[in-house]
Each structure stands twice: as structure tokens, then as C-alpha cells.
PDB file of N, CA and C in Angstrom:
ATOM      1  N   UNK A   1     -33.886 -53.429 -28.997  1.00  0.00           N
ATOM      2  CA  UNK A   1     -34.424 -52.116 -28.830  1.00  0.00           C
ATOM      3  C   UNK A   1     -34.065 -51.531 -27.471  1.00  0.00           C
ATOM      4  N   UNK A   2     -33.858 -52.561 -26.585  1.00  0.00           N
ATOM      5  CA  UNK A   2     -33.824 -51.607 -25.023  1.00  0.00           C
ATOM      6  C   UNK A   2     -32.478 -50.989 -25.163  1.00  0.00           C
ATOM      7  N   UNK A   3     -31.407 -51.986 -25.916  1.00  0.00           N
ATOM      8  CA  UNK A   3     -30.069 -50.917 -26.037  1.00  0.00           C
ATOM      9  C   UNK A   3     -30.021 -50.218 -26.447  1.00  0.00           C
ATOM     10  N   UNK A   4     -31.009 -49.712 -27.650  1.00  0.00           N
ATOM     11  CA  UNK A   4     -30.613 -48.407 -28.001  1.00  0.00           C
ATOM     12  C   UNK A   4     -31.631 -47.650 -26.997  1.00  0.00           C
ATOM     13  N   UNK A   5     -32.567 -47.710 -26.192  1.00  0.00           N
ATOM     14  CA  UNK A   5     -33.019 -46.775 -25.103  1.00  0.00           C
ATOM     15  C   UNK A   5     -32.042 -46.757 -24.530  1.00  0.00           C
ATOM     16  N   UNK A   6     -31.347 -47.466 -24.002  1.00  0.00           N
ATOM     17  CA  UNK A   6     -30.241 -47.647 -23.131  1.00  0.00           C
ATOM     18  C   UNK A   6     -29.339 -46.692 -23.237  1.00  0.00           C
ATOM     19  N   UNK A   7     -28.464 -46.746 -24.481  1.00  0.00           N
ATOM     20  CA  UNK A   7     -27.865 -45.946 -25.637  1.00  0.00           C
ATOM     21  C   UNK A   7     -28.379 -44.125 -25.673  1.00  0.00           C
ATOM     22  N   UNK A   8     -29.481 -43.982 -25.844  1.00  0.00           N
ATOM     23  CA  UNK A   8     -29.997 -43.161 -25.797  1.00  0.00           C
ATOM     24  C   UNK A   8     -30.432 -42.203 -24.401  1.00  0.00           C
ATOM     25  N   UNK A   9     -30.309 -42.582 -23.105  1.00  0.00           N
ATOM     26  CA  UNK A   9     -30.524 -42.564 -21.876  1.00  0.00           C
ATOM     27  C   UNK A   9     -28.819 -42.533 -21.328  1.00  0.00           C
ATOM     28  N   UNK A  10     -28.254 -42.929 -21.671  1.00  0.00           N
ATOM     29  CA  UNK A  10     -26.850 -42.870 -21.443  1.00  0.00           C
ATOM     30  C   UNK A  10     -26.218 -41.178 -22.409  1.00  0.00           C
ATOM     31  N   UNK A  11     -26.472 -40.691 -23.125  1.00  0.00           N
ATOM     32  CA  UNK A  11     -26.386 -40.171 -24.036  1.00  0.00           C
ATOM     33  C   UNK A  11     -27.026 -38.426 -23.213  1.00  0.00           C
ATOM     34  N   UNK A  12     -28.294 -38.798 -23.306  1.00  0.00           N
ATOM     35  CA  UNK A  12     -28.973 -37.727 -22.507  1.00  0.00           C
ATOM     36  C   UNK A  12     -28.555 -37.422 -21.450  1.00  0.00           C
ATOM     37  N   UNK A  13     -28.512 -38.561 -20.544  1.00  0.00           N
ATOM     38  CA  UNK A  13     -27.522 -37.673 -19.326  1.00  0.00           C
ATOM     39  C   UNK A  13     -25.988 -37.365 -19.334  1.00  0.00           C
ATOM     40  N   UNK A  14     -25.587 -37.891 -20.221  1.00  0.00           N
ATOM     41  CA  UNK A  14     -24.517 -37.252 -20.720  1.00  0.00           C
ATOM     42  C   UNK A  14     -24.382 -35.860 -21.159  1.00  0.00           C
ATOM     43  N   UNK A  15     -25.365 -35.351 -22.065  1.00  0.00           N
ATOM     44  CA  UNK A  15     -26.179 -33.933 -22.494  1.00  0.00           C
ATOM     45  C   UNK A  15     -26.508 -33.417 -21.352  1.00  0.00           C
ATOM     46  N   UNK A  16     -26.872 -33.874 -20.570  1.00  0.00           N
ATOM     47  CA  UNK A  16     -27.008 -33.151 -19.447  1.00  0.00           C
ATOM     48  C   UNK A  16     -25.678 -32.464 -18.559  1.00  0.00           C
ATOM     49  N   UNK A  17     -24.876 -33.797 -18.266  1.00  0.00           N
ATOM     50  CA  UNK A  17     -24.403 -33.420 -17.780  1.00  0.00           C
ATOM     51  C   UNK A  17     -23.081 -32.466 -18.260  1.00  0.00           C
ATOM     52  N   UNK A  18     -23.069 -32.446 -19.460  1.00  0.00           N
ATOM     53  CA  UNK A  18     -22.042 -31.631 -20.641  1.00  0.00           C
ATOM     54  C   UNK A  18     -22.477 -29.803 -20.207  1.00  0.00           C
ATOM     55  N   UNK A  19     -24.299 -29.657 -20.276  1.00  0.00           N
ATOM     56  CA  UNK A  19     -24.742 -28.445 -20.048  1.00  0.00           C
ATOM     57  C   UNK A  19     -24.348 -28.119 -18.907  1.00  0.00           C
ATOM     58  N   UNK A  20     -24.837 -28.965 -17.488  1.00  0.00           N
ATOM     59  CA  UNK A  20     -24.119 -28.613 -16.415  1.00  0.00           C
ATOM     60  C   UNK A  20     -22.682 -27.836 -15.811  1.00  0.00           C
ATOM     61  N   UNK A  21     -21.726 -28.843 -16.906  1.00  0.00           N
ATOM     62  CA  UNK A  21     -20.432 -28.445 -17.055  1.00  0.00           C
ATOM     63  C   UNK A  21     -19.888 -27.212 -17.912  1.00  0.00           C
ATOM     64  N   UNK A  22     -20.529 -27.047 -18.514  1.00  0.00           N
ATOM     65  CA  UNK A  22     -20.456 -25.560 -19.372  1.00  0.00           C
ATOM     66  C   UNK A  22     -21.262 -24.445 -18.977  1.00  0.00           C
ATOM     67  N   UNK A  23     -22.115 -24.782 -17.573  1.00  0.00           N
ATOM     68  CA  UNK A  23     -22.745 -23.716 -16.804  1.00  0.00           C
ATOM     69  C   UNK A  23     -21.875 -23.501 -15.876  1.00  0.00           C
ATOM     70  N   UNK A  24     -20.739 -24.429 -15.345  1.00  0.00           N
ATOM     71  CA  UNK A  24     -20.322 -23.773 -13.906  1.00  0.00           C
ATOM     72  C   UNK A  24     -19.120 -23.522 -14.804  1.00  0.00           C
ATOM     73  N   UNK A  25     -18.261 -24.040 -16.173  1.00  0.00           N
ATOM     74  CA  UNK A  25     -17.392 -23.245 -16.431  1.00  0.00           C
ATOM     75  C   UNK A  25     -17.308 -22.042 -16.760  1.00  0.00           C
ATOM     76  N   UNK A  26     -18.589 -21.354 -17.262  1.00  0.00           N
ATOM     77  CA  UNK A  26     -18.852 -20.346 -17.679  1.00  0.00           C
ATOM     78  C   UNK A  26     -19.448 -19.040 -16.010  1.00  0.00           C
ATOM     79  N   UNK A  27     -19.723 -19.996 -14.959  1.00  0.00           N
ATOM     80  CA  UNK A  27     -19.240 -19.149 -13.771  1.00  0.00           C
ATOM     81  C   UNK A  27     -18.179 -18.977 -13.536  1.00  0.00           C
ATOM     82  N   UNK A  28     -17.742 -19.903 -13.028  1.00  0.00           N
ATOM     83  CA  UNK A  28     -15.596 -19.888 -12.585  1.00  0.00           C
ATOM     84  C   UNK A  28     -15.061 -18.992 -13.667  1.00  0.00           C
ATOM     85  N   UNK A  29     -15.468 -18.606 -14.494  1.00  0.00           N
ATOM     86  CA  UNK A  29     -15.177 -18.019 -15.835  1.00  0.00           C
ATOM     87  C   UNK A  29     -15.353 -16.114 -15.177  1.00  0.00           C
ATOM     88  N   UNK A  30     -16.668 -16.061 -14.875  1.00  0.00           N
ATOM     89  CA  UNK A  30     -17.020 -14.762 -14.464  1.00  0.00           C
ATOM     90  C   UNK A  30     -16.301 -14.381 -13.183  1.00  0.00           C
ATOM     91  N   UNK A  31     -16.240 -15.410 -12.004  1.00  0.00           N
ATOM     92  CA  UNK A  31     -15.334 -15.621 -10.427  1.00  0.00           C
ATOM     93  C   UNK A  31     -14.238 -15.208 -11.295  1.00  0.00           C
ATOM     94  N   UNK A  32     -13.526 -15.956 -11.517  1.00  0.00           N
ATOM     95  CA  UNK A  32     -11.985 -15.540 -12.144  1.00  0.00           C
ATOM     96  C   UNK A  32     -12.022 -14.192 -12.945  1.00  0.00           C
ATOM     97  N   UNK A  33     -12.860 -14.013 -13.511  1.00  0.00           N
ATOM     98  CA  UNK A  33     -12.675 -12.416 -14.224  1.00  0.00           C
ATOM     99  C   UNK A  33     -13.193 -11.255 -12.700  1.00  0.00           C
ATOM    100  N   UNK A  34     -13.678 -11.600 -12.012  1.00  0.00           N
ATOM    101  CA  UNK A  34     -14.064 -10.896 -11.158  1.00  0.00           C
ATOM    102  C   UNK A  34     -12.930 -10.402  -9.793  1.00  0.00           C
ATOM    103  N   UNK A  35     -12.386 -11.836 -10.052  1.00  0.00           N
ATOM    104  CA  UNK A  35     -11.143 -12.016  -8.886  1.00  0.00           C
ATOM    105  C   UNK A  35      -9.974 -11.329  -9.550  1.00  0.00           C
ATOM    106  N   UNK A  36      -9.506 -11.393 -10.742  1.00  0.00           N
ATOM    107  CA  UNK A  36      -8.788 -10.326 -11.334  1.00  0.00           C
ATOM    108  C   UNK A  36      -9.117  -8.828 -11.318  1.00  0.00           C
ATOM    109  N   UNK A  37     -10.746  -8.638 -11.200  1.00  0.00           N
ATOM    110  CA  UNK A  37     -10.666  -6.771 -11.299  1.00  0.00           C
ATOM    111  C   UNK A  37     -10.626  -6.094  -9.950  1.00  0.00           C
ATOM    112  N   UNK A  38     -10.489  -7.562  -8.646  1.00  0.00           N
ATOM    113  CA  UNK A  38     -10.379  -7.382  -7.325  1.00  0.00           C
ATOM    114  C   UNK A  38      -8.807  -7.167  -7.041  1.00  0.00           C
ATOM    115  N   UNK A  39      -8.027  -7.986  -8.063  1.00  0.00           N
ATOM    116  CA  UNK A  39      -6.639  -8.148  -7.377  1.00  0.00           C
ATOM    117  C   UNK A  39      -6.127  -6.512  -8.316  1.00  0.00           C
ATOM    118  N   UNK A  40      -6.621  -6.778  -9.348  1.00  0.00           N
ATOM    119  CA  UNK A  40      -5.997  -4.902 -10.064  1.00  0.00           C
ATOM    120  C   UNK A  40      -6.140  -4.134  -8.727  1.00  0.00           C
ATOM    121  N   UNK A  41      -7.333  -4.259  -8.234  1.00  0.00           N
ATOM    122  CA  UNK A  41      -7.652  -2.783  -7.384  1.00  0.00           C
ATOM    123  C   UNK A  41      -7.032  -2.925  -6.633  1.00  0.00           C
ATOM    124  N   UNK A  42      -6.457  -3.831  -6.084  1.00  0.00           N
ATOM    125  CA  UNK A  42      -5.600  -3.959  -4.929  1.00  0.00           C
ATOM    126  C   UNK A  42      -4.552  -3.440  -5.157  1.00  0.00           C
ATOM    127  N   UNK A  43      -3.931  -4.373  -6.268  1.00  0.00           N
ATOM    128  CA  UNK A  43      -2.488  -3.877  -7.034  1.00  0.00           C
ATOM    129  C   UNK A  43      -2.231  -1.930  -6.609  1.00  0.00           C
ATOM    130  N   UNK A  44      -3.218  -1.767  -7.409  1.00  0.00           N
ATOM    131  CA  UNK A  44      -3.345   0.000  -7.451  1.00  0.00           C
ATOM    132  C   UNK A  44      -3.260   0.171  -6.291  1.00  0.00           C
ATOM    133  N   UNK A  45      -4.361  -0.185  -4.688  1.00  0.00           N
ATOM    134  CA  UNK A  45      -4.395   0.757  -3.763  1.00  0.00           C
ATOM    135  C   UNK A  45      -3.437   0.422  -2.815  1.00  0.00           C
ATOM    136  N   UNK A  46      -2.646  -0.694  -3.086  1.00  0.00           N
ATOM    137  CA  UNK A  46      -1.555  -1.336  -2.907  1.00  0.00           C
ATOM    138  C   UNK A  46      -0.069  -0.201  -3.202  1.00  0.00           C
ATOM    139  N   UNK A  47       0.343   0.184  -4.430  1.00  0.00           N
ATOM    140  CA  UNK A  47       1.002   1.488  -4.715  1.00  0.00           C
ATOM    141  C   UNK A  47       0.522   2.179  -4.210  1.00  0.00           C
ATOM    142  N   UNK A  48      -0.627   2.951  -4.329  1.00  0.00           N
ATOM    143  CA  UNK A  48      -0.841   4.233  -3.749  1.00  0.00           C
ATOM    144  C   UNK A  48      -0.491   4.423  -2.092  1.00  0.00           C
ATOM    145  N   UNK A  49      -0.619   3.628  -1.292  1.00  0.00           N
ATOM    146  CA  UNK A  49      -0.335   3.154  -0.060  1.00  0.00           C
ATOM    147  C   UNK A  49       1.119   3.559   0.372  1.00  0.00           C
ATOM    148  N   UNK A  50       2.362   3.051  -0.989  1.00  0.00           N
ATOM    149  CA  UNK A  50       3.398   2.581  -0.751  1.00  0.00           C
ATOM    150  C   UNK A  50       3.708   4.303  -0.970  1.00  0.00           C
ATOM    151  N   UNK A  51       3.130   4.747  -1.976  1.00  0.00           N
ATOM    152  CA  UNK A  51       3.899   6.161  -2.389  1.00  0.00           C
ATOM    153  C   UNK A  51       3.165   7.221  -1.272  1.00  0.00           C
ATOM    154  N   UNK A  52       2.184   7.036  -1.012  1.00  0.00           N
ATOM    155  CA  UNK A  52       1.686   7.403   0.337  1.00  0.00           C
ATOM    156  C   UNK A  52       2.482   7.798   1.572  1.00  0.00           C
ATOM    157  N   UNK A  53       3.299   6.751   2.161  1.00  0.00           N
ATOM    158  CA  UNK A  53       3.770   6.167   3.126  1.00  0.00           C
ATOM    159  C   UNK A  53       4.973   6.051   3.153  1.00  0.00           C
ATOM    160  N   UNK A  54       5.934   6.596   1.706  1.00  0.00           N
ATOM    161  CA  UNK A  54       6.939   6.912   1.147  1.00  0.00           C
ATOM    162  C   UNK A  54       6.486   8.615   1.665  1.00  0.00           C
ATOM    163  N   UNK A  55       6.013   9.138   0.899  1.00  0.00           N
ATOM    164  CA  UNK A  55       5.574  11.053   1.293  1.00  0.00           C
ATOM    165  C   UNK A  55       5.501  11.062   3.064  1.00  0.00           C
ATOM    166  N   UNK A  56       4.742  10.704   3.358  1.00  0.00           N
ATOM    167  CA  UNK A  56       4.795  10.878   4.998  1.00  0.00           C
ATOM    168  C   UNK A  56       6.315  10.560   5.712  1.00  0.00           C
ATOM    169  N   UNK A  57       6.812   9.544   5.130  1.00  0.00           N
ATOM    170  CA  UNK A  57       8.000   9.183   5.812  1.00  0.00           C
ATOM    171  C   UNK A  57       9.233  10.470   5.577  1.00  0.00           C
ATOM    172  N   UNK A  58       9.055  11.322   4.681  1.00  0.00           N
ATOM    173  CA  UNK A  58       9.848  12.149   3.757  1.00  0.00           C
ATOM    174  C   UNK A  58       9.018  13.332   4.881  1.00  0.00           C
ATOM    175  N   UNK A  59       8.303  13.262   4.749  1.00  0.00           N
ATOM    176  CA  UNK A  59       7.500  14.716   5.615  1.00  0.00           C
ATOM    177  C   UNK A  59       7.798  14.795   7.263  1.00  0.00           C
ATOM    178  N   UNK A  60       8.164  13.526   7.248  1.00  0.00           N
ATOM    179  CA  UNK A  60       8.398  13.224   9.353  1.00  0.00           C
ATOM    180  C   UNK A  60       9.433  13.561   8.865  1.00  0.00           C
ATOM    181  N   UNK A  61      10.616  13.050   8.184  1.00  0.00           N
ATOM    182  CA  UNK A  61      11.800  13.086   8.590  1.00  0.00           C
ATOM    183  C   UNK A  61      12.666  14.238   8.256  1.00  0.00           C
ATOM    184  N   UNK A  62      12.169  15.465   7.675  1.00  0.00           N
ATOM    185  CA  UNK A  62      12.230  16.934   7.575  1.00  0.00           C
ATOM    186  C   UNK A  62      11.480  17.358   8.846  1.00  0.00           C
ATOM    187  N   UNK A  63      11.013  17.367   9.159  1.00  0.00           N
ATOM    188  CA  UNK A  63      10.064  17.743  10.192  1.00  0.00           C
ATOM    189  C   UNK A  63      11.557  17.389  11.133  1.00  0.00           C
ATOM    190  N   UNK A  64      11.599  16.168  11.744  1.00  0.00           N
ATOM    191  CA  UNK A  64      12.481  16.070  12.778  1.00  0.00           C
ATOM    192  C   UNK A  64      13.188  16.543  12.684  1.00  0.00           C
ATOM    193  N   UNK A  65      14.592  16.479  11.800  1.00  0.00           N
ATOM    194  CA  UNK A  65      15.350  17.657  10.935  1.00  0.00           C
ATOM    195  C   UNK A  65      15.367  18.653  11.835  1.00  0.00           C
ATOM    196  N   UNK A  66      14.145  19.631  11.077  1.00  0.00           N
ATOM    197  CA  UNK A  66      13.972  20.732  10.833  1.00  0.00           C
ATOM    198  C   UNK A  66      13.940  21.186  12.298  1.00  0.00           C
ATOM    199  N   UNK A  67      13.258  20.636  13.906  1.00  0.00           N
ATOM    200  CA  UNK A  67      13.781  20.865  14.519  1.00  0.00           C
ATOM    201  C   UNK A  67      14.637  20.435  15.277  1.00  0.00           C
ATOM    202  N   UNK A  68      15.436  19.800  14.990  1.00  0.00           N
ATOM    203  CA  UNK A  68      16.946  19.564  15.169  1.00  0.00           C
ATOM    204  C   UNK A  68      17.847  21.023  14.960  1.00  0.00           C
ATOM    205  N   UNK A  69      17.737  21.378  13.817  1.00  0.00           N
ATOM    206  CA  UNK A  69      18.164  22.533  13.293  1.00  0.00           C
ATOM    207  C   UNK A  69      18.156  23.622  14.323  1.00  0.00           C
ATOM    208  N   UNK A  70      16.695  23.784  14.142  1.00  0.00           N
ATOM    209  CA  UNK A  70      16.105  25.067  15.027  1.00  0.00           C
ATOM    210  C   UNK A  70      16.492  24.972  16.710  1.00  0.00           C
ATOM    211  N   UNK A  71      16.884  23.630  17.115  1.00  0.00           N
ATOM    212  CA  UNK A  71      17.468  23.642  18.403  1.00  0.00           C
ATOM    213  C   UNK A  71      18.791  23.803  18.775  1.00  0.00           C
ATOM    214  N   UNK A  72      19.803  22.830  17.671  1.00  0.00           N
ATOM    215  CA  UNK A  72      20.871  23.766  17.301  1.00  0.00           C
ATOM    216  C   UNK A  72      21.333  24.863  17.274  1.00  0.00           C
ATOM    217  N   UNK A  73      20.185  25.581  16.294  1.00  0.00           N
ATOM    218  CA  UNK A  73      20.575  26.933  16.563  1.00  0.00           C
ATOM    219  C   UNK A  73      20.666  27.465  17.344  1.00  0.00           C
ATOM    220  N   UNK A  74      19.526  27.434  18.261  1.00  0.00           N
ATOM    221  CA  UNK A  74      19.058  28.088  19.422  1.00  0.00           C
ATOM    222  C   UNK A  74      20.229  28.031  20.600  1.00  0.00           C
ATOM    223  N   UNK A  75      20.887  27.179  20.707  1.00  0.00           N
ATOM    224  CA  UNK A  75      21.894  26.106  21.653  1.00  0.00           C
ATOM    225  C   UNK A  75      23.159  27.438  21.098  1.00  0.00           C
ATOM    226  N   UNK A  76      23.326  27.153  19.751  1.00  0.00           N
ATOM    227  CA  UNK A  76      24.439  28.112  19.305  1.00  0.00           C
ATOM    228  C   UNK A  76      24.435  29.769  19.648  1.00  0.00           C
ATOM    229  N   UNK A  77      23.196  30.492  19.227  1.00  0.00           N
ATOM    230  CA  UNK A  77      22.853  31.929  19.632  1.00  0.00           C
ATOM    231  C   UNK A  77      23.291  31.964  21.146  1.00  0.00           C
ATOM    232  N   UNK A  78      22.560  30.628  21.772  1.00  0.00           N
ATOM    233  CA  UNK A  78      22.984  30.920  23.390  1.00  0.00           C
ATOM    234  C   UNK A  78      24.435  31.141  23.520  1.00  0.00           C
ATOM    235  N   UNK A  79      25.128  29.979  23.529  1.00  0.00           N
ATOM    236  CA  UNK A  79      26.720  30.315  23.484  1.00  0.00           C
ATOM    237  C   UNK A  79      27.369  31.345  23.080  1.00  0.00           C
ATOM    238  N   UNK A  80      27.047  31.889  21.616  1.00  0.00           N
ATOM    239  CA  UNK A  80      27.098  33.169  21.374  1.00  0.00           C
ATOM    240  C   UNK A  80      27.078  34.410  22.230  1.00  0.00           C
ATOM    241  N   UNK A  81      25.642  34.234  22.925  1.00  0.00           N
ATOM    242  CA  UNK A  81      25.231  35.614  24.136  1.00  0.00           C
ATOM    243  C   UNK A  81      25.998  35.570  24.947  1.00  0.00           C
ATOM    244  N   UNK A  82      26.125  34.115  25.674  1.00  0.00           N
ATOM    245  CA  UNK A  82      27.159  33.896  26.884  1.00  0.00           C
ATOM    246  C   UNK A  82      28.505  34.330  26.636  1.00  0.00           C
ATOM    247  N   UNK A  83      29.125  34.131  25.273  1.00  0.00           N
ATOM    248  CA  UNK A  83      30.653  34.992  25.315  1.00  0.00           C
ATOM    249  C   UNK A  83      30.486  35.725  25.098  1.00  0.00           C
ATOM    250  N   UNK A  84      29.625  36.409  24.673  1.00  0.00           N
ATOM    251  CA  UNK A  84      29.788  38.153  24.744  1.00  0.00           C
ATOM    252  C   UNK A  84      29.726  38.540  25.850  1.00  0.00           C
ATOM    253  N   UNK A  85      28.862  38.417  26.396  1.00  0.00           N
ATOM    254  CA  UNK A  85      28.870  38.641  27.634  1.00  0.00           C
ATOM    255  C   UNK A  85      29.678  38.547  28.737  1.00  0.00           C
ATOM    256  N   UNK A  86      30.314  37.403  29.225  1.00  0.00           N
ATOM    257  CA  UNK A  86      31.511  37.021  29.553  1.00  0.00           C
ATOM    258  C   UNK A  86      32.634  37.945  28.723  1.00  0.00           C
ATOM    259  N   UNK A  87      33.283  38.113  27.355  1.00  0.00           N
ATOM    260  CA  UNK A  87      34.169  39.019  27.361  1.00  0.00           C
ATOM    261  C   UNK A  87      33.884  40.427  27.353  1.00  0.00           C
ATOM    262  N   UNK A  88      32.161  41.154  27.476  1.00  0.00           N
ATOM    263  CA  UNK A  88      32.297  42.550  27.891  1.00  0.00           C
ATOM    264  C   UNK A  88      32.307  42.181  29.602  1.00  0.00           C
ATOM    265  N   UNK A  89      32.089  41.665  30.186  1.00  0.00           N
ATOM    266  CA  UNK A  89      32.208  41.752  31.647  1.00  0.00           C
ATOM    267  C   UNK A  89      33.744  41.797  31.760  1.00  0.00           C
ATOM    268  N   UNK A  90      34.323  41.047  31.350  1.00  0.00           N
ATOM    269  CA  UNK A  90      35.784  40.860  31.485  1.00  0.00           C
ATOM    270  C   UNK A  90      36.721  42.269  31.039  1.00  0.00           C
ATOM    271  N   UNK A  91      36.396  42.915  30.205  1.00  0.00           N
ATOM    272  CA  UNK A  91      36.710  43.955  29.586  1.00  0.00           C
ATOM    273  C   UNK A  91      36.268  44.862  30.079  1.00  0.00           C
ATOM    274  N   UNK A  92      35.182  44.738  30.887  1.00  0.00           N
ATOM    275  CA  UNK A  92      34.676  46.183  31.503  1.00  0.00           C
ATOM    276  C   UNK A  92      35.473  46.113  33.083  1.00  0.00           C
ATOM    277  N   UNK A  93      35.561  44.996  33.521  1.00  0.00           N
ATOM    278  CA  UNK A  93      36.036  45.016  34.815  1.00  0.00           C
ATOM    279  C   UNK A  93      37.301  45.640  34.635  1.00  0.00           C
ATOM    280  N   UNK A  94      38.266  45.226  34.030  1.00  0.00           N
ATOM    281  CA  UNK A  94      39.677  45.959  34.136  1.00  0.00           C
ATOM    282  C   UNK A  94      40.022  47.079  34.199  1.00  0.00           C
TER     283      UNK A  94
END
């Protein structure tokens, strides 16, 4: 008789410890589904970041450009004034 208490006591904590094990798999279960709707959001704010930071880089580098351009020009009009000027002086002196 004591073996089958024995038997039976071996058994139970076995049951036990089966419930145990199907309580923390069924956490790691929820962690892991949880850690996935953490890494999506990332994923996402992860792109948005990139296309972000893509637009700004596109917006500086028109910007610099743009006055590049406008100093250019400015550089050119000058030269412009200066030979006119220079050939009506030259033309008026004679």
C-alpha cells in the first residue's frame, strides 16, 4: 500500500508541477506576444524616422542650393554692373 501512496504522491506533484508549467508557458506566451506588438511599433517608428530624415535631408540640401544660386547670381549681376560701367566710362572718356 505505501507504493501506491508513493505512486500517487509522485504523480500529484507531478500534476502540480505540469500546472506550474503551463502557467509560465502561457505567460512567456503573452511576453512574446507583447514583445512582438513592441518590435512592430518600432519597425513602424523606425520607417517613419527614415522617411523623415530622408525629407529633411532633401529640404537642407535645396535650401543650400538654393542659396548657392542666389549668390551666384548676385556675384554675376555684379560683374555685369562693373562692365558696363567700365565700358561707358571708357566710351565716354574718348
Amino acid at each position: 500500500m505505501a507504493s501506491l501512496e508513493t505512486c500517487q504522491q509522485n504523480a500529484d506533484e507531478v500534476k502540480v508541477l505540469m500546472k506550474d508549467n503551463v502557467v509560465k508557458v502561457m505567460e512567456r506566451e503573452a511576453k512574446v506576444s507583447d514583445l512582438e506588438g513592441r518590435s512592430h511599433a518600432l519597425l513602424t517608428m523606425a520607417t517613419n524616422f527614415q522617411k523623415t530624415a530622408k525629407t529633411v535631408e532633401r529640404q537642407t540640401w535645396r535650401q543650400k542650393w538654393r542659396w548657392y544660386i542666389v549668390a551666384g547670381g548676385t556675384v554675376i549681376v555684379l560683374i555685369i554692373i562693373i562692365i558696363i560701367v567700365i565700358v561707358l566710362l571708357s566710351f565716354s572718356g574718348e
